[in-house]
Protein backbone atom coordinates (compact mmCIF):
# COMPACT_ATOMS: atom_id res chain seq x y z
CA UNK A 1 23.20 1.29 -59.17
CA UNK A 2 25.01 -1.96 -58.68
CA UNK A 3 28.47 -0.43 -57.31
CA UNK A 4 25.95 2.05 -54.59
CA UNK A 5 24.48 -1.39 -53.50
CA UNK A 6 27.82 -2.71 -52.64
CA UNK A 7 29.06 0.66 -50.93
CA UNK A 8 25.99 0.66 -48.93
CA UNK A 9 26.44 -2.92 -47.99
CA UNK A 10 30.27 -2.10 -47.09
CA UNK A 11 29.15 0.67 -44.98
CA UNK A 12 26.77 -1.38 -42.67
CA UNK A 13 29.92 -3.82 -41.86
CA UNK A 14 32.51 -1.46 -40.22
CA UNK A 15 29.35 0.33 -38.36
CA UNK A 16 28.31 -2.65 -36.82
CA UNK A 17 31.72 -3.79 -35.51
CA UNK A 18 32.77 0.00 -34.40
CA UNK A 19 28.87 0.04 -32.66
CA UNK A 20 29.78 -3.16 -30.56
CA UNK A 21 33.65 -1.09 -29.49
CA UNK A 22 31.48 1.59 -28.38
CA UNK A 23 29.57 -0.29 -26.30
CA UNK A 24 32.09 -2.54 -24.72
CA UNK A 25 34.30 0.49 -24.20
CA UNK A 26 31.73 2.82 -22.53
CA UNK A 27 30.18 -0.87 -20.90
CA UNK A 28 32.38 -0.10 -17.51
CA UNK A 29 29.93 2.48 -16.09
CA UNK A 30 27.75 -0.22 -15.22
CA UNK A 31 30.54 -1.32 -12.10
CA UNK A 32 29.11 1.80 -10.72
CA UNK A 33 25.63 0.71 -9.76
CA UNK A 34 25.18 -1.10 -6.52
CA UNK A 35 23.86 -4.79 -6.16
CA UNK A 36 21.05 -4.19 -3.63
CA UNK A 37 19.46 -7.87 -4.05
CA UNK A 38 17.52 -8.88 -0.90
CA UNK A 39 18.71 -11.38 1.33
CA UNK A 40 16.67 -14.82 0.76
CA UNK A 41 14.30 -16.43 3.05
CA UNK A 42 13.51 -13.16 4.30
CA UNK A 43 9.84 -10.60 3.88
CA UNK A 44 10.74 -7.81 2.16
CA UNK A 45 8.35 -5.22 3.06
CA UNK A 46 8.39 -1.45 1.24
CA UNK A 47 6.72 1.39 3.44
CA UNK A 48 5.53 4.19 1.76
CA UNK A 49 4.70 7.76 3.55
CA UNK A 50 2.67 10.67 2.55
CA UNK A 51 5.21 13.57 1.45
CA UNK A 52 4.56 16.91 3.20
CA UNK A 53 0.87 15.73 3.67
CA UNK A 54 0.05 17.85 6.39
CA UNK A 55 0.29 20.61 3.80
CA UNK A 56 -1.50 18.38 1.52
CA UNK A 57 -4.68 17.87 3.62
CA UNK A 58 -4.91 21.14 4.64
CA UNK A 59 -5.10 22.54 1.23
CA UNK A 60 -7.37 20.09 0.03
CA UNK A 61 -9.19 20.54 3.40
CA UNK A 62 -9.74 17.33 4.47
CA UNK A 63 -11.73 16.26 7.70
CA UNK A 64 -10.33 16.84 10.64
CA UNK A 65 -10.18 14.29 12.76
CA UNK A 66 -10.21 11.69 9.93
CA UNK A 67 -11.51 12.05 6.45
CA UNK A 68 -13.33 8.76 5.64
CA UNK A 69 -12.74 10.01 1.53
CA UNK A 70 -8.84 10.11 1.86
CA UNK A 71 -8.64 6.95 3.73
CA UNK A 72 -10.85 5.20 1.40
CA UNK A 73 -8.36 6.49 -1.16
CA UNK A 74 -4.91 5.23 0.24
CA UNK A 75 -7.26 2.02 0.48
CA UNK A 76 -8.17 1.69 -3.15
CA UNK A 77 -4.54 2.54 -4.30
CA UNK A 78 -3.22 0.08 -2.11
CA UNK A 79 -5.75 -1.97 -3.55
CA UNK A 80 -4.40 -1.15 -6.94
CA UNK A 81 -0.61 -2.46 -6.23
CA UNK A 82 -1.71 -5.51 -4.79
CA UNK A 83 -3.85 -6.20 -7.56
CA UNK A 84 -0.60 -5.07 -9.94
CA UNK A 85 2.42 -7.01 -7.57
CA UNK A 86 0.28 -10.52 -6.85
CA UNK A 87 3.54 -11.37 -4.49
CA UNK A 88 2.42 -9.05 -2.19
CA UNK A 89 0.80 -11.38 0.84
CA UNK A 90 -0.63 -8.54 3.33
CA UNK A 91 -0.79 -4.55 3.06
CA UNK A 92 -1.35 -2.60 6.45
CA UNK A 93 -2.08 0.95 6.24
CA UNK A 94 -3.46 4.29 8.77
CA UNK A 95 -3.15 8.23 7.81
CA UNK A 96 -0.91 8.51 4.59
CA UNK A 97 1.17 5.65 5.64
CA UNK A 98 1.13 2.13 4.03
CA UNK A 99 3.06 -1.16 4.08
CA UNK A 100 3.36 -3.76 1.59
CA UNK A 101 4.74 -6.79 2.74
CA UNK A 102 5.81 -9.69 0.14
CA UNK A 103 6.37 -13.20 0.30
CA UNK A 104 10.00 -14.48 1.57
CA UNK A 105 9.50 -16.57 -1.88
CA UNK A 106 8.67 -13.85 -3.81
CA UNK A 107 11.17 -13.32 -7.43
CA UNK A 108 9.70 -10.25 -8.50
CA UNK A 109 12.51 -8.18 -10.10
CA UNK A 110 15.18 -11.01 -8.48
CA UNK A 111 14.42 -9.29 -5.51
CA UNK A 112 15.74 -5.58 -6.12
CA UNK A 113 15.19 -3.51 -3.04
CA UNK A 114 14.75 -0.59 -5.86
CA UNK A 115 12.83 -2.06 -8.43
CA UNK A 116 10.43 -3.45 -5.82
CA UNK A 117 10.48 -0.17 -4.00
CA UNK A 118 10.11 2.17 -7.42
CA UNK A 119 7.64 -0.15 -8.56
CA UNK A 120 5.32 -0.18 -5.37
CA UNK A 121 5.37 3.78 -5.29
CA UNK A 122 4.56 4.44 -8.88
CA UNK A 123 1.94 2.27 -8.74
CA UNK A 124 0.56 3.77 -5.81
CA UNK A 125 0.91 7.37 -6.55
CA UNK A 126 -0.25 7.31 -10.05
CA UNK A 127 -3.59 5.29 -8.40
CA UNK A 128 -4.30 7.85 -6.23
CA UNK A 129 -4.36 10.76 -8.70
CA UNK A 130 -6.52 7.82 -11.20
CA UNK A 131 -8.99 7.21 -8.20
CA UNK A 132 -9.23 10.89 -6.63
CA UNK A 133 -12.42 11.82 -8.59
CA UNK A 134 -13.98 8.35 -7.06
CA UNK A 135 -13.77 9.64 -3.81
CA UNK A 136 -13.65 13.23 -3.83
CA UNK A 137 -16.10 13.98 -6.83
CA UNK A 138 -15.76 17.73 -8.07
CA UNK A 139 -13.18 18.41 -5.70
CA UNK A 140 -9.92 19.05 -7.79
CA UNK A 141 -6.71 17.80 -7.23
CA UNK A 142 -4.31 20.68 -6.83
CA UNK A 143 -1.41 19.02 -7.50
CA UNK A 144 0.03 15.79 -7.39
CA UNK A 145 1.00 13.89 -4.06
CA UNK A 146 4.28 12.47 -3.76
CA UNK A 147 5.23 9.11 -1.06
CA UNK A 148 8.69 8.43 -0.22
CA UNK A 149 9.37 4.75 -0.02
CA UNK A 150 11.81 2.52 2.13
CA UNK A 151 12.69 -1.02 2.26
CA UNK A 152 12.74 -3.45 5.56
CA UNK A 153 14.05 -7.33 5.46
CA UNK A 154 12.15 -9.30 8.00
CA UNK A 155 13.55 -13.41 7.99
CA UNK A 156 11.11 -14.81 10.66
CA UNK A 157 6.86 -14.52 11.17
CA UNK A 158 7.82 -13.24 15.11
CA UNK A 159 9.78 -10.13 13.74
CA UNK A 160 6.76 -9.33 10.78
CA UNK A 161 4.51 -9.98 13.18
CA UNK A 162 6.09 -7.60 15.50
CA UNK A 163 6.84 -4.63 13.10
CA UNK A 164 2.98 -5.08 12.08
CA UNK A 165 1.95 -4.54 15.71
CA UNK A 166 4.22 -1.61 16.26
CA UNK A 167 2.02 0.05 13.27
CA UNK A 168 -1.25 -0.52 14.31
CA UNK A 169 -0.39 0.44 18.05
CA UNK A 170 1.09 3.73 16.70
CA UNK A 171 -2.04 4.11 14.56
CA UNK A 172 -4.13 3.50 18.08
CA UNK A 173 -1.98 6.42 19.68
CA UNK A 174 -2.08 8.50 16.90
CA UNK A 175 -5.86 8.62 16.51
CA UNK A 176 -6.63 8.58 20.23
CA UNK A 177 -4.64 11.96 20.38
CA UNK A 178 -6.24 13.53 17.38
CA UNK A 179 -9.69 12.51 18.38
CA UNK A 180 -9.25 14.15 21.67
CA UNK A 181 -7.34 17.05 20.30
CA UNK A 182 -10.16 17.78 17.63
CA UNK A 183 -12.99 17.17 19.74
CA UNK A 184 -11.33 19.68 22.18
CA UNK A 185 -11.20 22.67 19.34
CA UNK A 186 -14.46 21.18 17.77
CA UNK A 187 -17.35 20.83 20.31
CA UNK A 188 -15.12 22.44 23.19
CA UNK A 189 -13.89 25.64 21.77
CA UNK A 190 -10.52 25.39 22.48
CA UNK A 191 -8.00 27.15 19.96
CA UNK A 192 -4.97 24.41 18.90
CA UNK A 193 -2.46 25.86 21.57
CA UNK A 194 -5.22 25.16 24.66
CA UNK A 195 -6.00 21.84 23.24
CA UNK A 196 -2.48 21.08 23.46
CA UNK A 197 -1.65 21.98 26.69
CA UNK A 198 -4.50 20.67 27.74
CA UNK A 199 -3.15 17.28 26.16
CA UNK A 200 0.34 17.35 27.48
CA UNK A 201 1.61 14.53 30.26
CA UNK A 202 -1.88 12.86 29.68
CA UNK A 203 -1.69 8.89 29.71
CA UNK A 204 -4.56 6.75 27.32
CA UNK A 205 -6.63 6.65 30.41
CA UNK A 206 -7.21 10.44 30.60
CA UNK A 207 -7.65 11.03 27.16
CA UNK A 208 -10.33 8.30 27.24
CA UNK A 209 -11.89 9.78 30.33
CA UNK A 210 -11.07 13.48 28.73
CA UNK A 211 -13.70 12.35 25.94
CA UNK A 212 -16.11 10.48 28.00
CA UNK A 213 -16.72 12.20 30.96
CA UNK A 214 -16.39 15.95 28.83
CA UNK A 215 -18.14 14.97 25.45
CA UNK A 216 -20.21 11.32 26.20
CA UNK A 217 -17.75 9.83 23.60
CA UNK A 218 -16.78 6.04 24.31
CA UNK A 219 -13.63 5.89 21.90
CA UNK A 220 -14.39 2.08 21.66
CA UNK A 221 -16.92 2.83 19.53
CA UNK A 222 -15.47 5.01 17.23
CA UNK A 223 -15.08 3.57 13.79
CA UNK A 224 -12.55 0.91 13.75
CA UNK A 225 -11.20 1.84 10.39
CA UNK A 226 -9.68 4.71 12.28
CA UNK A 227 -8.61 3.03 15.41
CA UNK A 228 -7.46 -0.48 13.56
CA UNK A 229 -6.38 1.24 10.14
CA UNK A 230 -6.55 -1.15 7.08
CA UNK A 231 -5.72 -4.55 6.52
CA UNK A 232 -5.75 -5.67 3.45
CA UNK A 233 -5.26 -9.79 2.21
CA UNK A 234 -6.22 -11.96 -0.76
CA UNK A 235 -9.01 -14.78 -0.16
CA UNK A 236 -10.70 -17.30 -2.53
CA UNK A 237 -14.01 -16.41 -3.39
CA UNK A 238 -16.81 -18.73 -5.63
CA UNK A 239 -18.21 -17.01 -8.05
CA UNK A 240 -21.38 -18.44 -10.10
CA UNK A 241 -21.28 -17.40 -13.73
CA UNK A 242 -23.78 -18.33 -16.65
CA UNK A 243 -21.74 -20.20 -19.31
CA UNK A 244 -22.90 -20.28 -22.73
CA UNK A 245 -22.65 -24.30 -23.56
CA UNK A 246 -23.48 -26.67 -26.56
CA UNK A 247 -23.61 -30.49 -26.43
CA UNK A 248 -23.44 -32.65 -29.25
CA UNK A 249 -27.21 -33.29 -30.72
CA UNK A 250 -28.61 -30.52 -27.82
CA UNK A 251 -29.55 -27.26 -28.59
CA UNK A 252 -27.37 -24.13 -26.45
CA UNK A 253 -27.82 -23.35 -23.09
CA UNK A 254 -26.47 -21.35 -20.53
CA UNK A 255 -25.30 -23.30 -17.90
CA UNK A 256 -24.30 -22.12 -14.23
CA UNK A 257 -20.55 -22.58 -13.12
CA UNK A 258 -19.14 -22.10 -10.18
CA UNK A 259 -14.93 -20.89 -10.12
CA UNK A 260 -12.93 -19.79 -7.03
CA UNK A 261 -11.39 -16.06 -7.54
CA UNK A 262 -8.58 -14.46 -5.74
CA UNK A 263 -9.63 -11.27 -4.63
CA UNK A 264 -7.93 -8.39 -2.28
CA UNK A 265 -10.74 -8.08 0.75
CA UNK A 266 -9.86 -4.88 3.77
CA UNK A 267 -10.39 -5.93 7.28
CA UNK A 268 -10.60 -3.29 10.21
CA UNK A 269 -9.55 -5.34 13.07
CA UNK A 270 -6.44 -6.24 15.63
CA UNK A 271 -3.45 -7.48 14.26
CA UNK A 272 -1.32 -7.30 17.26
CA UNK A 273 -3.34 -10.36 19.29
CA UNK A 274 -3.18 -14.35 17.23
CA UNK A 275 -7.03 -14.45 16.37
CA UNK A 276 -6.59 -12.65 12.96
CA UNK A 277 -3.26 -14.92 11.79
CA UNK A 278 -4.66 -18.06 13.34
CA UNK A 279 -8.30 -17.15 10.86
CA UNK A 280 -5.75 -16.73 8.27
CA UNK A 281 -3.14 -18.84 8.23
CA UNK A 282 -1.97 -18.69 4.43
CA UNK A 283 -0.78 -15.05 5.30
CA UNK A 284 2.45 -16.22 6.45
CA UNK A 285 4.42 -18.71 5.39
CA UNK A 286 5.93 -21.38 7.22
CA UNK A 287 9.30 -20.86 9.13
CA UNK A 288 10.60 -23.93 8.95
């Protein structure tokens, strides 16, 4: 029994050192992967999009032209990865596009465009099949939606600022162009080819006047959720809980106390003009 001992404890020895050759000699693949650190000082903002979503809504037969259910979804999952990535300062998101936008402080992964990236659309994808019953009930998921991500470096508050307008005035476009198009096929009976060519060479002006003068629809008053999209920020909240509390010679009592909360809170409103940074000024953080 004794001289097994000993050949078992020999055995471990030589393992161990030929384990530690192995890995220094197959170590080099590692010269292969690509340092994609982001530059310092700067936003780093991951956009996801909806893969093949036009197929997506179609099958799953959305509204047409907005489905309140599926944007309250991309909300909520957005929602989800702010709640999951605390970094993140502001989210901005219309149709099956979103934006996450972190601090130019942030450390989070030491600032790997992938792991940032990976990590924002795993997250979000994996919410949105967790949440789907929440907003569509009985309806079933037929399969599982897939968002490609990318990764922007913005060093100054002008550019973000900027690239955050460009959004929401391609979300205005977007939705001014299916509102008109739908209502078209909806209440005027057109089939999608007349509706288009109906649509072509019109300016913003004649598609408002298109829906106004034909249909008594003032698009100002649509719902600004569709003509805004999303915002999404944190903000302190108070909170008043009861607190179980016992003083020395006093009986137990709840007590009220008061503690400030971060929480992520949606805003439908402009972006593009200063009256939305200037209410919110911890958004951004300070150029200089």
């Amino acid at each position: 029994l004794l001289n097994r001992s000993c050949f078992a404890a020999a055995s471990l020895r030589p393992f161990s050192r030929s384990s530690a050759m192995a890995k220094s000699k197959f170590e080099y693949v590692r010269s292969f992967e690509t340092d994609d650190t982001c530059l310092r000082n700067c936003y780093i903002v991951v956009r996801l999009d909806g893969r093949n979503f036009h197929k997506f809504a179609e099958q799953h037969q959305f509204a047409k032209p907005n489905d309140d259910r599926a944007l309250g979804l991309m909300s909520r999952s957005a929602r989800s990865v702010m709640e999951e990535l605390e970094d993140i300062t502001i989210a901005y998101g219309q149709s099956d596009d979103f934006i996450f936008v972190f601090k130019r402080t942030t450390t989070w992964f030491k600032r790997r465009a992938s792991k940032l990236m990976t990590h924002v659309a795993s997250q979000f994808s994996s919410s949105y099949v967790f949440y789907w019953k929440e907003f569509f009930g009985e309806q079933p998921l037929l399969y599982p939606p897939g968002f490609d991500g990318r990764v922007v470096l913005y060093p100054t508050n002008h550019n973000l600022r900027d690239y955050l307008s460009w959004r929401q005035a391609d979300c205005h476009i977007n939705n001014l162009y299916n509102t008109v198009f739908w209502t078209l096929i909806q209440k005027g009976g057109l089939t999608t080819t007349q509706a288009e060519d109906r649509l072509k060479g019109t300016l913003a002006s004649d598609k408002n006047e298109i829906l106004f003068s034909e249909f008594d629809i003032n698009y100002n008053n649509e719902s600004a959720v569709h003509r805004k999209g999303t915002t999404l920020i944190w903000e302190k909240r108070n909170e008043t809980v009861s607190k179980r509390i016992k003083r020395p010679n006093e009986e137990e009592q709840q007590v009220p106390v008061t503690r400030s909360r971060r929480k992520v809170e949606a805003y439908y409103c402009d972006i593009i003009g200063d009256q939305f940074w200037e209410e919110h000024p911890d958004v951004l953080e300070d150029d200089t």
